[in-house]
Protein backbone atom coordinates (compact mmCIF):
# COMPACT_ATOMS: atom_id res chain seq x y z
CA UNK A 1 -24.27 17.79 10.71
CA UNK A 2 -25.68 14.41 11.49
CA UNK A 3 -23.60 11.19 10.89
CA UNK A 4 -26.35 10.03 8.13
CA UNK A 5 -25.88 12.81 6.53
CA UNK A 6 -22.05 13.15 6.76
CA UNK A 7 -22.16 9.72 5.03
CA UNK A 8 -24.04 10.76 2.46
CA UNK A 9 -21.72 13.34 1.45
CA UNK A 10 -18.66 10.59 1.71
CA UNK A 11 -20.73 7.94 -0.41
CA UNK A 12 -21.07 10.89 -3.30
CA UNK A 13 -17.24 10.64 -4.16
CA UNK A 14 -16.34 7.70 -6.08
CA UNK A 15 -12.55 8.28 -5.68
CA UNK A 16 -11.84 9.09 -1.72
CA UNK A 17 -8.55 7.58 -0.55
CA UNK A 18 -7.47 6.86 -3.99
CA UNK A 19 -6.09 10.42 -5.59
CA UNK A 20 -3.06 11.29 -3.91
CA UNK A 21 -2.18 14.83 -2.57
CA UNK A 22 0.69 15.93 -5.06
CA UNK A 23 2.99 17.31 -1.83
CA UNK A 24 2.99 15.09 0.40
CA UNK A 25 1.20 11.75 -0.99
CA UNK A 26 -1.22 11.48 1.63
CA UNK A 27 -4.79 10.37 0.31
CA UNK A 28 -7.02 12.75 -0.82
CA UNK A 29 -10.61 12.69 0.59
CA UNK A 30 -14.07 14.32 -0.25
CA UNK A 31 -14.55 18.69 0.53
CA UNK A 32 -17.35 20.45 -0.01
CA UNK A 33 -16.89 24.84 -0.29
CA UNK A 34 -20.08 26.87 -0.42
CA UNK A 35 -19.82 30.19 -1.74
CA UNK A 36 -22.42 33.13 -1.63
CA UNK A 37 -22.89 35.14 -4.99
CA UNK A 38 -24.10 38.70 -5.44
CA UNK A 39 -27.86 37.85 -5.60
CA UNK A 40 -27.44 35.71 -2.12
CA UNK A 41 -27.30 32.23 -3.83
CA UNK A 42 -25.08 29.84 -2.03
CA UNK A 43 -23.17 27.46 -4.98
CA UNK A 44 -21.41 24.43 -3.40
CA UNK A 45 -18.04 23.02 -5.05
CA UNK A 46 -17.33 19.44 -4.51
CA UNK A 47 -13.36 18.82 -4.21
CA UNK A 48 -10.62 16.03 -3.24
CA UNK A 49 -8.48 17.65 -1.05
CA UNK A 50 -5.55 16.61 1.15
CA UNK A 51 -6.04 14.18 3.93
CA UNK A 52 -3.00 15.75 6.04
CA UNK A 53 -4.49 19.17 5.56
CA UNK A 54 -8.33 18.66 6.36
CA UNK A 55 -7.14 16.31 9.37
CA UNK A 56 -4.16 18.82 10.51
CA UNK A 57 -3.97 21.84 8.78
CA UNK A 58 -1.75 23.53 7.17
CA UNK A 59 1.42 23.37 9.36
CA UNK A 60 1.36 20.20 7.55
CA UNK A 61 0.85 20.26 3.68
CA UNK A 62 -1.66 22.08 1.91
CA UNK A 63 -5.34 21.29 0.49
CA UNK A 64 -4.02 20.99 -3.28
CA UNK A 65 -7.39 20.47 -4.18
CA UNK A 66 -8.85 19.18 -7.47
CA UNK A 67 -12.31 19.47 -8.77
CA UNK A 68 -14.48 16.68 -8.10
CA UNK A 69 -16.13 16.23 -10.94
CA UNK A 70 -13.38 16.64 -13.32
CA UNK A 71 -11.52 14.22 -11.79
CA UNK A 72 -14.12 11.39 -12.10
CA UNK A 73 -14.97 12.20 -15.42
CA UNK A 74 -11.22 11.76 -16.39
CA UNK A 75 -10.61 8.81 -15.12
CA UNK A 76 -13.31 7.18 -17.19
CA UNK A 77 -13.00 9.36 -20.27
CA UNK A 78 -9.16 8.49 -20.15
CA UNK A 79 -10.18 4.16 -19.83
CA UNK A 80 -12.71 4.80 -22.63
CA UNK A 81 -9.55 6.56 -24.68
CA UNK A 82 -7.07 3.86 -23.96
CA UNK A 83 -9.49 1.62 -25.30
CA UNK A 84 -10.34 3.13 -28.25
CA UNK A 85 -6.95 3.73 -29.28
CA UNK A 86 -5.28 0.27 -29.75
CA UNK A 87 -2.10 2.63 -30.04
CA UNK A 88 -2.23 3.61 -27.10
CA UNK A 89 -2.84 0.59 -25.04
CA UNK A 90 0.05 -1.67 -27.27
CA UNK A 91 2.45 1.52 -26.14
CA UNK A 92 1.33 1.08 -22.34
CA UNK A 93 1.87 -3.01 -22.44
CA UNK A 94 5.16 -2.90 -24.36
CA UNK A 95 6.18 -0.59 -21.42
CA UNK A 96 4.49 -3.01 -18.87
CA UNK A 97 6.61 -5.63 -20.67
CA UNK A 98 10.22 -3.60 -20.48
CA UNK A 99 10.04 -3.00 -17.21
CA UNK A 100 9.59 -6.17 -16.11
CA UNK A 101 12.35 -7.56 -18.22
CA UNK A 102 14.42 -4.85 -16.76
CA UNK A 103 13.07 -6.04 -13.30
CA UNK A 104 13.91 -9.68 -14.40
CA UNK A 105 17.76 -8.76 -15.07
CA UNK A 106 18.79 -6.64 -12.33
CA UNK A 107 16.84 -8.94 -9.35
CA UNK A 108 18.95 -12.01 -11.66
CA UNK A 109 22.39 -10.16 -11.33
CA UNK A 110 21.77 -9.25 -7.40
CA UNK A 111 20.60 -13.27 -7.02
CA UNK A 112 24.10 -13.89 -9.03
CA UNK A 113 25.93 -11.47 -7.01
CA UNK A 114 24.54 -13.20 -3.06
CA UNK A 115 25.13 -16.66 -4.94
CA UNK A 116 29.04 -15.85 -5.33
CA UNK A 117 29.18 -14.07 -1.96
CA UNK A 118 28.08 -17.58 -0.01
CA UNK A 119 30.12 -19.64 -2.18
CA UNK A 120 33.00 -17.51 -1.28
CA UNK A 121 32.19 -17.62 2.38
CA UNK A 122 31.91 -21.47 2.45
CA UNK A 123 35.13 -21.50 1.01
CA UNK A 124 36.36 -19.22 4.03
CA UNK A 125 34.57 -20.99 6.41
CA UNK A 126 36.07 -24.65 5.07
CA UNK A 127 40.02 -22.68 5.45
CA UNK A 128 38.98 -21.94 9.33
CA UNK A 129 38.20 -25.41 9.66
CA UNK A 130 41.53 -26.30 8.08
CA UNK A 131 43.44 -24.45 10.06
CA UNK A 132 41.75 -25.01 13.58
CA UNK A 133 42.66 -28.76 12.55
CA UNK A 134 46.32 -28.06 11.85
CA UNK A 135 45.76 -26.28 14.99
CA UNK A 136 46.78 -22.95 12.97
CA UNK A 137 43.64 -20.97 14.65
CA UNK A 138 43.29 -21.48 18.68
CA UNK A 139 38.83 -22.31 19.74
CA UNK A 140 38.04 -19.05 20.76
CA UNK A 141 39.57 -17.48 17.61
CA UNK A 142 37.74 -20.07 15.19
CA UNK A 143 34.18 -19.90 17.14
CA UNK A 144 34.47 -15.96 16.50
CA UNK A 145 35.15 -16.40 12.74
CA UNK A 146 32.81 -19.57 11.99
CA UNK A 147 29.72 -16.97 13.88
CA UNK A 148 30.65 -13.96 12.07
CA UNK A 149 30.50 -16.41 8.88
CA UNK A 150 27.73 -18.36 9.87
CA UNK A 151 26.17 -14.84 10.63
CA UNK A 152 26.53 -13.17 7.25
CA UNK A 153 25.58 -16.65 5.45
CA UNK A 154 22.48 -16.50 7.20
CA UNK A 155 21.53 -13.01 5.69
CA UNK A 156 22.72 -13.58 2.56
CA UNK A 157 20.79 -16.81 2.42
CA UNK A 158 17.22 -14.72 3.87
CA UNK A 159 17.78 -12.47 0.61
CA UNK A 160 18.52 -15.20 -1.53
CA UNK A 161 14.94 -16.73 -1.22
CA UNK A 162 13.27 -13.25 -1.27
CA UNK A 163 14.83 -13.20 -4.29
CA UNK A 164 14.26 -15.81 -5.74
CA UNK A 165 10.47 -15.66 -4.64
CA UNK A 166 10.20 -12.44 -6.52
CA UNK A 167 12.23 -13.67 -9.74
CA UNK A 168 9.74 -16.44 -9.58
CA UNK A 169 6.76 -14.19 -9.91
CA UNK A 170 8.10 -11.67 -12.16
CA UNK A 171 9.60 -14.37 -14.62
CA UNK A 172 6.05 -15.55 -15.98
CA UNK A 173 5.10 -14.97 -19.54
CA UNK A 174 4.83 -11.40 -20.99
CA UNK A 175 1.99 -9.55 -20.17
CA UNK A 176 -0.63 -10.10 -23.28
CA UNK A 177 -2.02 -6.82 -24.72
CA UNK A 178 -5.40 -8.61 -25.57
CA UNK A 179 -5.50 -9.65 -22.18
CA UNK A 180 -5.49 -6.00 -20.81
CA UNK A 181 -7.66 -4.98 -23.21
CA UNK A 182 -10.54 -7.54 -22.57
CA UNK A 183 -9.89 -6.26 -18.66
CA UNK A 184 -9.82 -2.93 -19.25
CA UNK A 185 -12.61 -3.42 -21.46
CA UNK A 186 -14.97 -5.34 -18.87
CA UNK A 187 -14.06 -2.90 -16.63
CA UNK A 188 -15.68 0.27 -18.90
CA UNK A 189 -18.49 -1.58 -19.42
CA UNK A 190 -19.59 -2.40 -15.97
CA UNK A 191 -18.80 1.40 -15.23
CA UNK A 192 -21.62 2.30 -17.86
CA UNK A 193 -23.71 -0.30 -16.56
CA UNK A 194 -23.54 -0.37 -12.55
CA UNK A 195 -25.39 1.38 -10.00
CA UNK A 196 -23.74 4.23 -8.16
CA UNK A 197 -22.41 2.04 -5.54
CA UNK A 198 -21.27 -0.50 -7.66
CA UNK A 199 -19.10 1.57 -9.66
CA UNK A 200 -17.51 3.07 -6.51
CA UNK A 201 -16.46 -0.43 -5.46
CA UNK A 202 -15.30 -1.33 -8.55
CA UNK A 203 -12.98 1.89 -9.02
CA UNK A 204 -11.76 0.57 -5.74
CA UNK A 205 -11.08 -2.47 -6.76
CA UNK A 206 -9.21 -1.94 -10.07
CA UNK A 207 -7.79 1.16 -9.49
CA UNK A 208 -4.60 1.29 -7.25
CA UNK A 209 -3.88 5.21 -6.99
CA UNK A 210 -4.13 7.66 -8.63
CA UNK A 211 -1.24 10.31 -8.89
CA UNK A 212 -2.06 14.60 -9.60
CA UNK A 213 0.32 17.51 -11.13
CA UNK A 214 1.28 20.06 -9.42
CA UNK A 215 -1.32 22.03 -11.51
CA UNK A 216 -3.73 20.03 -9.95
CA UNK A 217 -5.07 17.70 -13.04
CA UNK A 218 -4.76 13.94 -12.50
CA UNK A 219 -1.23 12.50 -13.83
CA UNK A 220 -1.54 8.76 -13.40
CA UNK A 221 -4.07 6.08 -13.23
CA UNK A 222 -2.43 3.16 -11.79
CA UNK A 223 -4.59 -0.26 -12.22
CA UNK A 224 -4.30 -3.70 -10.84
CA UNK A 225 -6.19 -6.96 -12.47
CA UNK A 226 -5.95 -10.02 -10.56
CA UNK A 227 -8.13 -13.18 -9.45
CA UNK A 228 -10.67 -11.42 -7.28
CA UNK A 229 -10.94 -8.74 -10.18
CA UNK A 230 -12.52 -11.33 -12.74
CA UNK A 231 -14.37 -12.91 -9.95
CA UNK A 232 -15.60 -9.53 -9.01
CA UNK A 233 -16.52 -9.47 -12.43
CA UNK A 234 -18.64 -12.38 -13.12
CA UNK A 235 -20.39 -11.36 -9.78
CA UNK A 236 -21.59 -8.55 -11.34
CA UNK A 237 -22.04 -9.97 -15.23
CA UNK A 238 -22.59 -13.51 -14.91
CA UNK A 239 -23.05 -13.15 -18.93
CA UNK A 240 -19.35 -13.19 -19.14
CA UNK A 241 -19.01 -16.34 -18.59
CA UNK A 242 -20.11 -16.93 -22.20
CA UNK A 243 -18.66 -13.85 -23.23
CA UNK A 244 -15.74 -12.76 -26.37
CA UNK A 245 -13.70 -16.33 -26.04
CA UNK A 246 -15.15 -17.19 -22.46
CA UNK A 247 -13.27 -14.26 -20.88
CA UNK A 248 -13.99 -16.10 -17.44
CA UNK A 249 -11.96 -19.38 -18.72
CA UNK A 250 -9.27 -16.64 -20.36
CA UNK A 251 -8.50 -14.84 -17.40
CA UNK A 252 -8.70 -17.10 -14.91
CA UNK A 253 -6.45 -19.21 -16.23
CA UNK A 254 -4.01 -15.84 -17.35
CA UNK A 255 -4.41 -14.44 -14.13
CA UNK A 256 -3.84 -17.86 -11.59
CA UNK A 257 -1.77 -16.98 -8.87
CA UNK A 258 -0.60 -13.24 -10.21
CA UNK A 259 -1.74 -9.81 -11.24
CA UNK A 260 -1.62 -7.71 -13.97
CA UNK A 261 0.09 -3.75 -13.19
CA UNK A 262 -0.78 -1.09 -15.83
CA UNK A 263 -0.33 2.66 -15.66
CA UNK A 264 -2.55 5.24 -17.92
């Protein structure tokens, strides 16, 4: 098989490298089975199978193959669904929205928790100093304890800005459900509207993985908005710019310096 025309079969799956294998979460990637029926005609099936197991074989996982075309048409019938259904989508960003909070609380009580181990270690390390004064500790003895101190501090102190950097980004305002559904809802629309090509970029562009049952029908859809998402976007409809509310003014200014997470 020739290398144009091993492209060829590559470009004709919209979702290579982002379904992942069930066993062993390796990508899944295009497969193509022909099969012979009684009257000699050859049928080819188009599949996503397991990375691992077309590169490696079985020793490694297995193909846990899903049908090509059932998967794509699921992934847009299910956007086109979540649309429809406000339901739906206010269910998916209320969950969006409880997660983070829980995020928010647990990342605030481990800051808490590093904040009272340092201020409890200064303390310590302002006793060591007392007593090498009073000459209660002898040097080598207080050198060991201030680096073991100064040690720790300086590990607690590396997670205390990590953090602090993710409380930062996490603690922005909720996520808005008409936000995600003027994304979601650009996004079906340029899917009805783009070229073959286009649409495969776009799928990889929005959509992060996507995760299969063990009974081989897609599970989750995960999705990720951000800046060069409604950039991509008024690349490919400059008409939004003047679109529902100015949707490029909306979320550019929503969407500044973050991203927007949703599972469907």
């Amino acid at each position: 098989m020739s290398v144009i025309s091993l492209k060829r079969f590559d470009g004709e799956f919209r979702l290579t490298w982002l379904i992942r294998c069930p066993q062993c979460g390796a990508p899944m990637v295009a497969n193509r089975t022909q099969n012979r029926q009684k009257d000699g005609t050859k049928i080819n099936r188009l599949y996503y199978s397991c990375s691992n197991f077309r590169n490696k074989g079985s020793k490694v996982c297995s193909a846990n193959s899903i049908r090509k075309h059932e998967a794509e048409i699921y992934v847009v019938d299910r956007v086109k669904e979540v649309i429809a259904k406000p339901n739906i989508l206010k269910a998916i960003v209320k969950n969006i929205n409880e997660r983070k909070k829980k995020r928010i609380k647990l990342l605030q009580q481990q800051l808490d928790h590093i904040i009272s181990k340092v201020t409890e270690l200064e303390g310590r390390k302002q006793i060591y100093f007392d007593l090498y004064e009073m000459d209660g500790l002898d040097k080598g003895m207080f050198s060991k304890r201030l680096d073991d101190i100064n040690s720790e501090l300086d590990r607690l102190h590396a997670q205390k800005m990590e953090l602090t950097l993710e409380l930062k980004e996490d603690n922005v305002e909720p996520v808005s459900y008409e936000v995600v559904r003027l994304l979601l809802d650009k996004f079906d629309k340029l899917l009805d509207s783009s070229s073959f090509d286009q649409r495969k970029t776009l799928m990889h562009l929005i959509i992060k993985q996507i995760t299969i049952k063990d009974t081989r029908t897609i599970d989750q859809i995960e999705m990720n908005f951000d800046e060069n998402t409604v950039h991509h976007f008024l690349t490919a409809d400059p008409s939004a710019i003047h679109a529902e509310g100015s949707f490029a003014v909306q979320m550019k200014r929503r969407l500044k310096g973050q991203s927007i997470s949703i599972v469907i």
